[in-house]
PDB file of N, CA and C in Angstrom:
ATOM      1  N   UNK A   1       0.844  -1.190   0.000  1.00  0.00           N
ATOM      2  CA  UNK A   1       0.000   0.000   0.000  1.00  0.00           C
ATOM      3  C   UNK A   1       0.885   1.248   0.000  1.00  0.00           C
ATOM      4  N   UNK A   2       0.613   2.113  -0.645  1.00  0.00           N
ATOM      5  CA  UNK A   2       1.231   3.829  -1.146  1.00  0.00           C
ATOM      6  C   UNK A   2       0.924   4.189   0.626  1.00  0.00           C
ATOM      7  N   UNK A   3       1.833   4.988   1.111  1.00  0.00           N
ATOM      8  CA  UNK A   3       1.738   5.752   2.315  1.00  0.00           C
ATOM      9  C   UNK A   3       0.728   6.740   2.401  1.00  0.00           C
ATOM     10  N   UNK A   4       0.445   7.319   0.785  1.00  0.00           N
ATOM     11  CA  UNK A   4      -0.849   8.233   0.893  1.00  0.00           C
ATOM     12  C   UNK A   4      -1.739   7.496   0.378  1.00  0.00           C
ATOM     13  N   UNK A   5      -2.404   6.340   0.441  1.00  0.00           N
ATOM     14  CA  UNK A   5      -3.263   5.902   0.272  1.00  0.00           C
ATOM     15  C   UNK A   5      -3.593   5.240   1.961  1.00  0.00           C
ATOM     16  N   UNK A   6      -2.943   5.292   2.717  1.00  0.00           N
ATOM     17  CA  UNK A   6      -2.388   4.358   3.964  1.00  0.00           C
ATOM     18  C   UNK A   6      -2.554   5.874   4.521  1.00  0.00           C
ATOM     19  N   UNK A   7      -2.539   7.361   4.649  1.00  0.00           N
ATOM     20  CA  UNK A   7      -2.601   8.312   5.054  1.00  0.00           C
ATOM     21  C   UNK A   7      -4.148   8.472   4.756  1.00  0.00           C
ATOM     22  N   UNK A   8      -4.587   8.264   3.565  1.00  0.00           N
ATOM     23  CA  UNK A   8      -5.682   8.973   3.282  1.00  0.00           C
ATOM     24  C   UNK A   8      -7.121   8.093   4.453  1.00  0.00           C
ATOM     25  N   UNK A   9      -6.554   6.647   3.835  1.00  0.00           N
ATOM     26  CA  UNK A   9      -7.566   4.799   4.812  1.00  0.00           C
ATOM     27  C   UNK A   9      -7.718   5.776   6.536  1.00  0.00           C
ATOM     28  N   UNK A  10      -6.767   6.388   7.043  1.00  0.00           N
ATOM     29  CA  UNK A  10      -6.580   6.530   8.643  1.00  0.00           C
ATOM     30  C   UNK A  10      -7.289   7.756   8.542  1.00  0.00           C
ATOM     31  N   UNK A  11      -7.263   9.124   7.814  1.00  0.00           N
ATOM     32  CA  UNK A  11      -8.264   9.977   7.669  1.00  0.00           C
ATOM     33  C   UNK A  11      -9.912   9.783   7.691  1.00  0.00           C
ATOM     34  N   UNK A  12      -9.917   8.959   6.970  1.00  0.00           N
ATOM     35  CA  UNK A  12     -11.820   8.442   6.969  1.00  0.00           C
ATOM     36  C   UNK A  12     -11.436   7.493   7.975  1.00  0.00           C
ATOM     37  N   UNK A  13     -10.882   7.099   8.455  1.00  0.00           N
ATOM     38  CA  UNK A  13     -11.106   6.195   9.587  1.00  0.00           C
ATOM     39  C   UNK A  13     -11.018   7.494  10.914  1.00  0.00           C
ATOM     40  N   UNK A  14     -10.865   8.543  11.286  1.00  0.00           N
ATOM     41  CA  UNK A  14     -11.403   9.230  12.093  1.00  0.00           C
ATOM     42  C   UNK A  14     -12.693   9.847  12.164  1.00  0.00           C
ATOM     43  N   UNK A  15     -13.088   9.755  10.654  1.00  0.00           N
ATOM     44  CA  UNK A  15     -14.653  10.001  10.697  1.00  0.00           C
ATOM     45  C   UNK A  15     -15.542   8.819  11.060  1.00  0.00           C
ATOM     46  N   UNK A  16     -15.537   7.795  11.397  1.00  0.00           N
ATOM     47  CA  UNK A  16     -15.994   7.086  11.647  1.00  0.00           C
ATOM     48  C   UNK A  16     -16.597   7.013  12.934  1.00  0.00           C
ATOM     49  N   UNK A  17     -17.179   6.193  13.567  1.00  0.00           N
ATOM     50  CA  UNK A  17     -18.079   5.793  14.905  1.00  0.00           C
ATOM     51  C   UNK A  17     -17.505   4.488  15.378  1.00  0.00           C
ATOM     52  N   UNK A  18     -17.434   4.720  16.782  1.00  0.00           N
ATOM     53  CA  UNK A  18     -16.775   3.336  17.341  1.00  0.00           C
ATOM     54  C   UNK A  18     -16.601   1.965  16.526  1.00  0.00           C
ATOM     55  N   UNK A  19     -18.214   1.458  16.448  1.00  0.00           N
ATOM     56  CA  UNK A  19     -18.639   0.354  15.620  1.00  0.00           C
ATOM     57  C   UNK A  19     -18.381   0.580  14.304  1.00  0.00           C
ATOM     58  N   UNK A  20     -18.049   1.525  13.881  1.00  0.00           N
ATOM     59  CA  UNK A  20     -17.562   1.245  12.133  1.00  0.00           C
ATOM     60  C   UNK A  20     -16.273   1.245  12.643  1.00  0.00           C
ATOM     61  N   UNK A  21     -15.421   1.518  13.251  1.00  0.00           N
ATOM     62  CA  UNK A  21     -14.288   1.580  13.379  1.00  0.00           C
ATOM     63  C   UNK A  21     -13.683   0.487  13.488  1.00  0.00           C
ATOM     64  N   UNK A  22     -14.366  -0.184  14.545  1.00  0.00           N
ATOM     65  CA  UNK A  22     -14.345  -1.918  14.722  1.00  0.00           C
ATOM     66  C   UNK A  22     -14.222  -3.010  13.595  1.00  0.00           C
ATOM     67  N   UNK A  23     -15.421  -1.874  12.632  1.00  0.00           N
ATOM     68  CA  UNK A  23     -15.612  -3.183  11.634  1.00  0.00           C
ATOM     69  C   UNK A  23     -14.554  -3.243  10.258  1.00  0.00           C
ATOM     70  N   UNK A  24     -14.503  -1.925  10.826  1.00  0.00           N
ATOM     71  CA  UNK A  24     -13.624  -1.888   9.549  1.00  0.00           C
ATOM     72  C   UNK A  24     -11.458  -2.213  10.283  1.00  0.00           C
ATOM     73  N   UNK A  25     -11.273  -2.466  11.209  1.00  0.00           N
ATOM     74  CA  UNK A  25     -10.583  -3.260  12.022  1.00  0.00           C
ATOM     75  C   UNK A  25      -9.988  -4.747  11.617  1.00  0.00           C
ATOM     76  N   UNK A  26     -11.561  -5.150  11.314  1.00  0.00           N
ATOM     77  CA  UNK A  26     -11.666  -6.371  11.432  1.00  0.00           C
ATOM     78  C   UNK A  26     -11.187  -6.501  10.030  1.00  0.00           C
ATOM     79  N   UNK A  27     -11.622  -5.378   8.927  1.00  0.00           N
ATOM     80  CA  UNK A  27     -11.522  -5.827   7.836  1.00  0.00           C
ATOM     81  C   UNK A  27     -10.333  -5.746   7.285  1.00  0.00           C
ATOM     82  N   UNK A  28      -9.397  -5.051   7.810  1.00  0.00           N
ATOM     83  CA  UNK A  28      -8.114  -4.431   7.305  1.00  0.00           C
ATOM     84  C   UNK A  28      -7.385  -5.909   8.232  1.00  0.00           C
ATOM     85  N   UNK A  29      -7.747  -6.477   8.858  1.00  0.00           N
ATOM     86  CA  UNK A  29      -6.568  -8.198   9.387  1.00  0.00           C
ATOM     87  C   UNK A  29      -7.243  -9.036   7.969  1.00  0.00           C
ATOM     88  N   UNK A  30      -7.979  -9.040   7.249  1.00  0.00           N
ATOM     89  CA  UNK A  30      -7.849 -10.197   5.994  1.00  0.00           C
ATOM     90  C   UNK A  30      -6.767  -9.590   4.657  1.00  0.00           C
ATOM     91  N   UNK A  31      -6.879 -10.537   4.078  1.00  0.00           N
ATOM     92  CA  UNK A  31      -5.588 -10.781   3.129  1.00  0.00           C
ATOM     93  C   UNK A  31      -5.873  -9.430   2.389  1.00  0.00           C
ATOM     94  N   UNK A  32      -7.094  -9.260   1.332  1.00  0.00           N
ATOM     95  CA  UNK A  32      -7.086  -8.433   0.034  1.00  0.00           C
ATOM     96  C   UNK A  32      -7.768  -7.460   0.497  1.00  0.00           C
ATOM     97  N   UNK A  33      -8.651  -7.221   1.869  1.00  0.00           N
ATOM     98  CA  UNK A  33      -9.257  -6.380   1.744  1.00  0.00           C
ATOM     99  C   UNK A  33      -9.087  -4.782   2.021  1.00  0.00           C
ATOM    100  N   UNK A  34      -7.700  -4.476   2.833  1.00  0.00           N
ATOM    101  CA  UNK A  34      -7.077  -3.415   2.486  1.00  0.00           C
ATOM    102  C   UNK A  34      -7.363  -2.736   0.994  1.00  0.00           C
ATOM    103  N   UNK A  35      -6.780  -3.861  -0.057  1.00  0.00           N
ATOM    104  CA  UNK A  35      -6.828  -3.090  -1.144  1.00  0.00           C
ATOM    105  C   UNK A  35      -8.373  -3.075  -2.006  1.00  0.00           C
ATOM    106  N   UNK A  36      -9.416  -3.582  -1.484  1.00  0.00           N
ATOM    107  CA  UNK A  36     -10.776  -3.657  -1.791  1.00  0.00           C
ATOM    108  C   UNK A  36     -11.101  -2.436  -0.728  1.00  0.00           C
ATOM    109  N   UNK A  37     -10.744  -2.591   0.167  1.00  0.00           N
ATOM    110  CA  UNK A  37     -11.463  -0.965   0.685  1.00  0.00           C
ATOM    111  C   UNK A  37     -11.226   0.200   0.044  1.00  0.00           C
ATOM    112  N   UNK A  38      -9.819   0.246  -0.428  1.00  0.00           N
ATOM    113  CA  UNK A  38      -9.246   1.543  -1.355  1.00  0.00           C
ATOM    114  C   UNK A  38     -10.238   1.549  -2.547  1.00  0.00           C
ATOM    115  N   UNK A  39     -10.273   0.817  -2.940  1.00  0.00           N
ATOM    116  CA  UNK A  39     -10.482   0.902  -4.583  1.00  0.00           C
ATOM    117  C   UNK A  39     -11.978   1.447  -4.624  1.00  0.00           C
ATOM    118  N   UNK A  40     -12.900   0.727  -3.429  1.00  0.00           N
ATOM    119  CA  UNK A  40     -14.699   1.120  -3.263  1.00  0.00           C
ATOM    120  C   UNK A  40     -14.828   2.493  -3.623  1.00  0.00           C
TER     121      UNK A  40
END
């Protein structure tokens, strides 16, 4: 992952709410989905 793409993921991850924060937690420990969250 690009550092500003890895800068930008932690930006919307402060807009978030506890429970999205969580979920999306969960989603960034599987294999591809780092780069499936970017791309959405």
């Amino acid at each position: 992952m690009l550092p500003a793409q890895f800068t930008k993921l932690i930006a919307e991850l402060e807009h978030l709410t506890d429970s999205q924060t969580r979920y999306v937690e969960k989603l960034l420990k599987g294999t591809d989905s780092v780069s499936q969250l970017i791309t959405e």
